[in-house]
C-alpha atoms as a PDB file:
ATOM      1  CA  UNK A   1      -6.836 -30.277   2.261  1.00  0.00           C
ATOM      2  CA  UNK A   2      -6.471 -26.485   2.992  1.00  0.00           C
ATOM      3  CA  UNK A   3      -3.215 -25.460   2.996  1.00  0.00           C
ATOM      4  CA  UNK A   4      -1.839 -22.521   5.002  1.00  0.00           C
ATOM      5  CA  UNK A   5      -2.744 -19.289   2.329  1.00  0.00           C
ATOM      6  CA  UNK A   6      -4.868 -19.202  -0.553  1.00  0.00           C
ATOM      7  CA  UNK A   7      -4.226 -18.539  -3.987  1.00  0.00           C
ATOM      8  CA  UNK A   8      -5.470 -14.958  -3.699  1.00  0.00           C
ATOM      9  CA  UNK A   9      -3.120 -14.348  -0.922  1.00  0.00           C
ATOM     10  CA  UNK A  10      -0.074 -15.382  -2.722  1.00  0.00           C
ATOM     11  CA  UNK A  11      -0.701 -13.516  -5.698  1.00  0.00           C
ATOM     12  CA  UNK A  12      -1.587 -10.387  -3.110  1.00  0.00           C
ATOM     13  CA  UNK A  13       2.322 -11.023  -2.313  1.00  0.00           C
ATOM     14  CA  UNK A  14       3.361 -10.995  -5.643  1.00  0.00           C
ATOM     15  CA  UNK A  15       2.041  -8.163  -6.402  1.00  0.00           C
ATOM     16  CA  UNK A  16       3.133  -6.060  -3.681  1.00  0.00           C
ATOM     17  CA  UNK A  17       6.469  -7.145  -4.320  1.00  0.00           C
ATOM     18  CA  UNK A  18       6.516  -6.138  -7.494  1.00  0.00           C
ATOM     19  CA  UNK A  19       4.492  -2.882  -7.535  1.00  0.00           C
ATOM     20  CA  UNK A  20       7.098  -1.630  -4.551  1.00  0.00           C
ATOM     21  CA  UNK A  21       9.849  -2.198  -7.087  1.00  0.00           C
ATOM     22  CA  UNK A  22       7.962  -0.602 -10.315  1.00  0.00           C
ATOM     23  CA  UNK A  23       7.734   2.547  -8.234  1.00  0.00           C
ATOM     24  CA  UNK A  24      10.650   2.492  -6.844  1.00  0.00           C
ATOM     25  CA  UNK A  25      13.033   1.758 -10.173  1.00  0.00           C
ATOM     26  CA  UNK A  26      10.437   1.937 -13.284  1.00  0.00           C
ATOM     27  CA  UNK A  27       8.585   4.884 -13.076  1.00  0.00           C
ATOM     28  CA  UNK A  28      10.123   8.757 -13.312  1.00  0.00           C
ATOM     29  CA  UNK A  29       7.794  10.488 -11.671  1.00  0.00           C
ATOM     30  CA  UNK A  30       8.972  12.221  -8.182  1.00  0.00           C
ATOM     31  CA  UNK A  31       5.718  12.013  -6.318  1.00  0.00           C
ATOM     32  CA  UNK A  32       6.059   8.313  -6.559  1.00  0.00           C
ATOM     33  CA  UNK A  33       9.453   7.793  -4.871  1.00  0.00           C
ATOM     34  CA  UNK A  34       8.158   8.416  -1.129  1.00  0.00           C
ATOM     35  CA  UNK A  35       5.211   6.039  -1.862  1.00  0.00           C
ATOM     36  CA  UNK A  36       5.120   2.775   0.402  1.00  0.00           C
ATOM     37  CA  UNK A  37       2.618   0.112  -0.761  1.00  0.00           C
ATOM     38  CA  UNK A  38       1.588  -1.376   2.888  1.00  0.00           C
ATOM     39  CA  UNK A  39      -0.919  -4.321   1.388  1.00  0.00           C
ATOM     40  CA  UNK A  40      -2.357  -5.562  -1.526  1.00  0.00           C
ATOM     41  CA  UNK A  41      -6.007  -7.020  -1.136  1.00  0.00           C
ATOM     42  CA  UNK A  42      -7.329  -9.085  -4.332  1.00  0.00           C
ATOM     43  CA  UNK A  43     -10.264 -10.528  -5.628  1.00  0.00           C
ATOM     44  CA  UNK A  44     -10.988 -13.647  -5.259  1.00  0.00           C
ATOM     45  CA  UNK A  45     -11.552 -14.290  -9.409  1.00  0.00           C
ATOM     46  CA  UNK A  46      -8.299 -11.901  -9.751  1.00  0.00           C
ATOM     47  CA  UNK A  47      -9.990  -9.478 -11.514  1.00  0.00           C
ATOM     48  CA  UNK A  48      -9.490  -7.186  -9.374  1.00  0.00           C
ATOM     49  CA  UNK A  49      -6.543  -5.884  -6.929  1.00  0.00           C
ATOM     50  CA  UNK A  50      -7.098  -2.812  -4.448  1.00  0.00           C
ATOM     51  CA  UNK A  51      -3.239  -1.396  -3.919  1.00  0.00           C
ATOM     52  CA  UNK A  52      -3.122   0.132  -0.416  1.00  0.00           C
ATOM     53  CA  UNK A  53      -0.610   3.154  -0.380  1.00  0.00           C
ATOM     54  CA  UNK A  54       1.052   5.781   2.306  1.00  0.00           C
ATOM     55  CA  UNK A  55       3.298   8.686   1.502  1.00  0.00           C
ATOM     56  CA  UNK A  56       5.775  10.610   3.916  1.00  0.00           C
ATOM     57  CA  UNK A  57       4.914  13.724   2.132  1.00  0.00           C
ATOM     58  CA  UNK A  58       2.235  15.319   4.247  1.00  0.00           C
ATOM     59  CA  UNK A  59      -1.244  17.099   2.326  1.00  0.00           C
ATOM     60  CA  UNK A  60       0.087  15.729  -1.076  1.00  0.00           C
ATOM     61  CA  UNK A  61      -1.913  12.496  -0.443  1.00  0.00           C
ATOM     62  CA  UNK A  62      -4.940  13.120  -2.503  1.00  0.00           C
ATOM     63  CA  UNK A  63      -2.290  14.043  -5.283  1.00  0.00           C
ATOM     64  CA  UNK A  64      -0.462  11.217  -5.287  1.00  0.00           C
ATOM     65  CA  UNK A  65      -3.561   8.628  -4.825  1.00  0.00           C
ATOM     66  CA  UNK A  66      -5.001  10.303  -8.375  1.00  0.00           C
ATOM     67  CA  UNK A  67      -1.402  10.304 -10.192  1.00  0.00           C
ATOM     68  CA  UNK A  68      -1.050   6.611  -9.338  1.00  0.00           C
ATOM     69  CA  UNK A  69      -4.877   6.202 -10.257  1.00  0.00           C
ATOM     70  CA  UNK A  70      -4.295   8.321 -13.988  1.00  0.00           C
ATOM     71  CA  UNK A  71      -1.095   5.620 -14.475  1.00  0.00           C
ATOM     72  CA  UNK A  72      -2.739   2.335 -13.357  1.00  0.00           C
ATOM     73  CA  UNK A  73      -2.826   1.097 -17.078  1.00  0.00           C
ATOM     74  CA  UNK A  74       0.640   1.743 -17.620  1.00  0.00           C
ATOM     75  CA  UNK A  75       1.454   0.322 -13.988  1.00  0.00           C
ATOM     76  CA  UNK A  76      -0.945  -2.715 -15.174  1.00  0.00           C
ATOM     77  CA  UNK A  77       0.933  -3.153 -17.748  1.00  0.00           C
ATOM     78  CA  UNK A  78       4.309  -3.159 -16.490  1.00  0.00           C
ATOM     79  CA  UNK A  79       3.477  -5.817 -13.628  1.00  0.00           C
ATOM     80  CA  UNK A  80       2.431  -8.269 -16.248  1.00  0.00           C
ATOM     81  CA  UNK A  81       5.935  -8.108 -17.654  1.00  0.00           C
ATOM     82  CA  UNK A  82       7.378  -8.725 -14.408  1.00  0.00           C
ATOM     83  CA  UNK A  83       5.000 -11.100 -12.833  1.00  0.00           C
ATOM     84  CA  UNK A  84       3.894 -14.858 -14.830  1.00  0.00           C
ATOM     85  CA  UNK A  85       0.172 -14.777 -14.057  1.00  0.00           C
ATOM     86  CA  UNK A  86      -2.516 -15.607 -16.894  1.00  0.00           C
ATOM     87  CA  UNK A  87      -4.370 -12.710 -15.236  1.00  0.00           C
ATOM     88  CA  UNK A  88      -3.570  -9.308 -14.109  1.00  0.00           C
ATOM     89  CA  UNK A  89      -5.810  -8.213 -12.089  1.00  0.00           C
ATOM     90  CA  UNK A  90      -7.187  -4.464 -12.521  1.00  0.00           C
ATOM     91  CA  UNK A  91      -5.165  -2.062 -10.243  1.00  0.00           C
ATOM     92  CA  UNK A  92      -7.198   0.584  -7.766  1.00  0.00           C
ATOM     93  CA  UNK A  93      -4.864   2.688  -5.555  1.00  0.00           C
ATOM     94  CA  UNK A  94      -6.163   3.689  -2.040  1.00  0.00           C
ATOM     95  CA  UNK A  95      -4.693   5.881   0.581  1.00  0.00           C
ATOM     96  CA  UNK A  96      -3.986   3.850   3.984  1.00  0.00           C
ATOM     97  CA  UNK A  97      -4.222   6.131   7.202  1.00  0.00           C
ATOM     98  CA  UNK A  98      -3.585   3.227   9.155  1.00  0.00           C
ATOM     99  CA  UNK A  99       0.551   4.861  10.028  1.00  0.00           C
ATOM    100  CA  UNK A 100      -1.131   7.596  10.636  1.00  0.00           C
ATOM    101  CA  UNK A 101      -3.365   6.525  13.057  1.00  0.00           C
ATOM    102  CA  UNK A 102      -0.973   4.514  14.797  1.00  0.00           C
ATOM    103  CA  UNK A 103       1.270   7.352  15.476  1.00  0.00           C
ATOM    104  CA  UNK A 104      -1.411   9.340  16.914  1.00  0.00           C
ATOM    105  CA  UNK A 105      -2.643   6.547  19.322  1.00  0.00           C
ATOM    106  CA  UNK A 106       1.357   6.173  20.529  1.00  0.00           C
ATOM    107  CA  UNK A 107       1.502   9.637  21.128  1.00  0.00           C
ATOM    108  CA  UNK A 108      -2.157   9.736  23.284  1.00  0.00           C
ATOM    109  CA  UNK A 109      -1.049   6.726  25.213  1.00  0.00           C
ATOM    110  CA  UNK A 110       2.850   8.513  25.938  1.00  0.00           C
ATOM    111  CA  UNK A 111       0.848  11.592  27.078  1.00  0.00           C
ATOM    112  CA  UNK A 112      -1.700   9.691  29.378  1.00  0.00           C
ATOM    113  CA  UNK A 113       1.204   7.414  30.598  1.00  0.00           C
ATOM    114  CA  UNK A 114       3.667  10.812  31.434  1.00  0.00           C
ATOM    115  CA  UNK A 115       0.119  12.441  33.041  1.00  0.00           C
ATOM    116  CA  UNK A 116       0.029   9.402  35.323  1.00  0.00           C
ATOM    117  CA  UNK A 117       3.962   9.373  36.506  1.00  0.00           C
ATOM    118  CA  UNK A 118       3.272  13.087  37.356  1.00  0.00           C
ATOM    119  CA  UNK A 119       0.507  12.505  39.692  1.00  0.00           C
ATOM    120  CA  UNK A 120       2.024   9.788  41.096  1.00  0.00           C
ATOM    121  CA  UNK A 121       4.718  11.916  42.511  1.00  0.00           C
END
């Protein structure tokens, strides 16, 4: 019997958890301290884990996607002192323009919404 999420899930959980709280309290760096993991996707043999990130700091995203790239061993390394899994899955950081993107939709559909009030009176 299936139950409601899958192994792969889970650990996706766990590791978002835990990543969010090695940037946040672990690591020194600056760049890292406006980072905001929004989802964890993993593999379904755990070998590998793509982290999906988003930074308030505007045209600093490529920079901060290769900084947390250069100190994925290290951040590899730290999860599997935090987390009990047999396997820790490689670690691939990826910029998510999905905030972004939301907050430019919102703002086309305020416009078009304020265009239509003005016609209508």
């Amino acid at each position: 019997m299936k139950r409601g999420f899958d192994r792969t899930q889970r650990v996706a959980g766990l590791m978002q958890a835990a990543l969010a709280e090695i940037l946040q309290e672990e690591i020194e760096d600056s760049r890292f301290q406006l980072v905001t993991i929004t989802g964890v996707t993993v593999a379904r043999d755990l070998s590998f884990a793509k982290v999906f990130v988003s930074t308030l700091e505007e045209g600093k995203e490529q920079e901060v996607v290769l900084a947390l790239n250069h100190a994925a061993k290290y951040i590899r390394h730290t999860l599997a002192q935090k987390v009990k899994l047999r396997i820790i899955p490689e670690i691939k950081f990826v910029y998510d323009d999905s905030s972004l993107r939301g907050h430019h939709i919102s703002s086309l559909i305020d416009s078009a919404l304020k265009g239509s009030k003005e016609n209508k009176t």
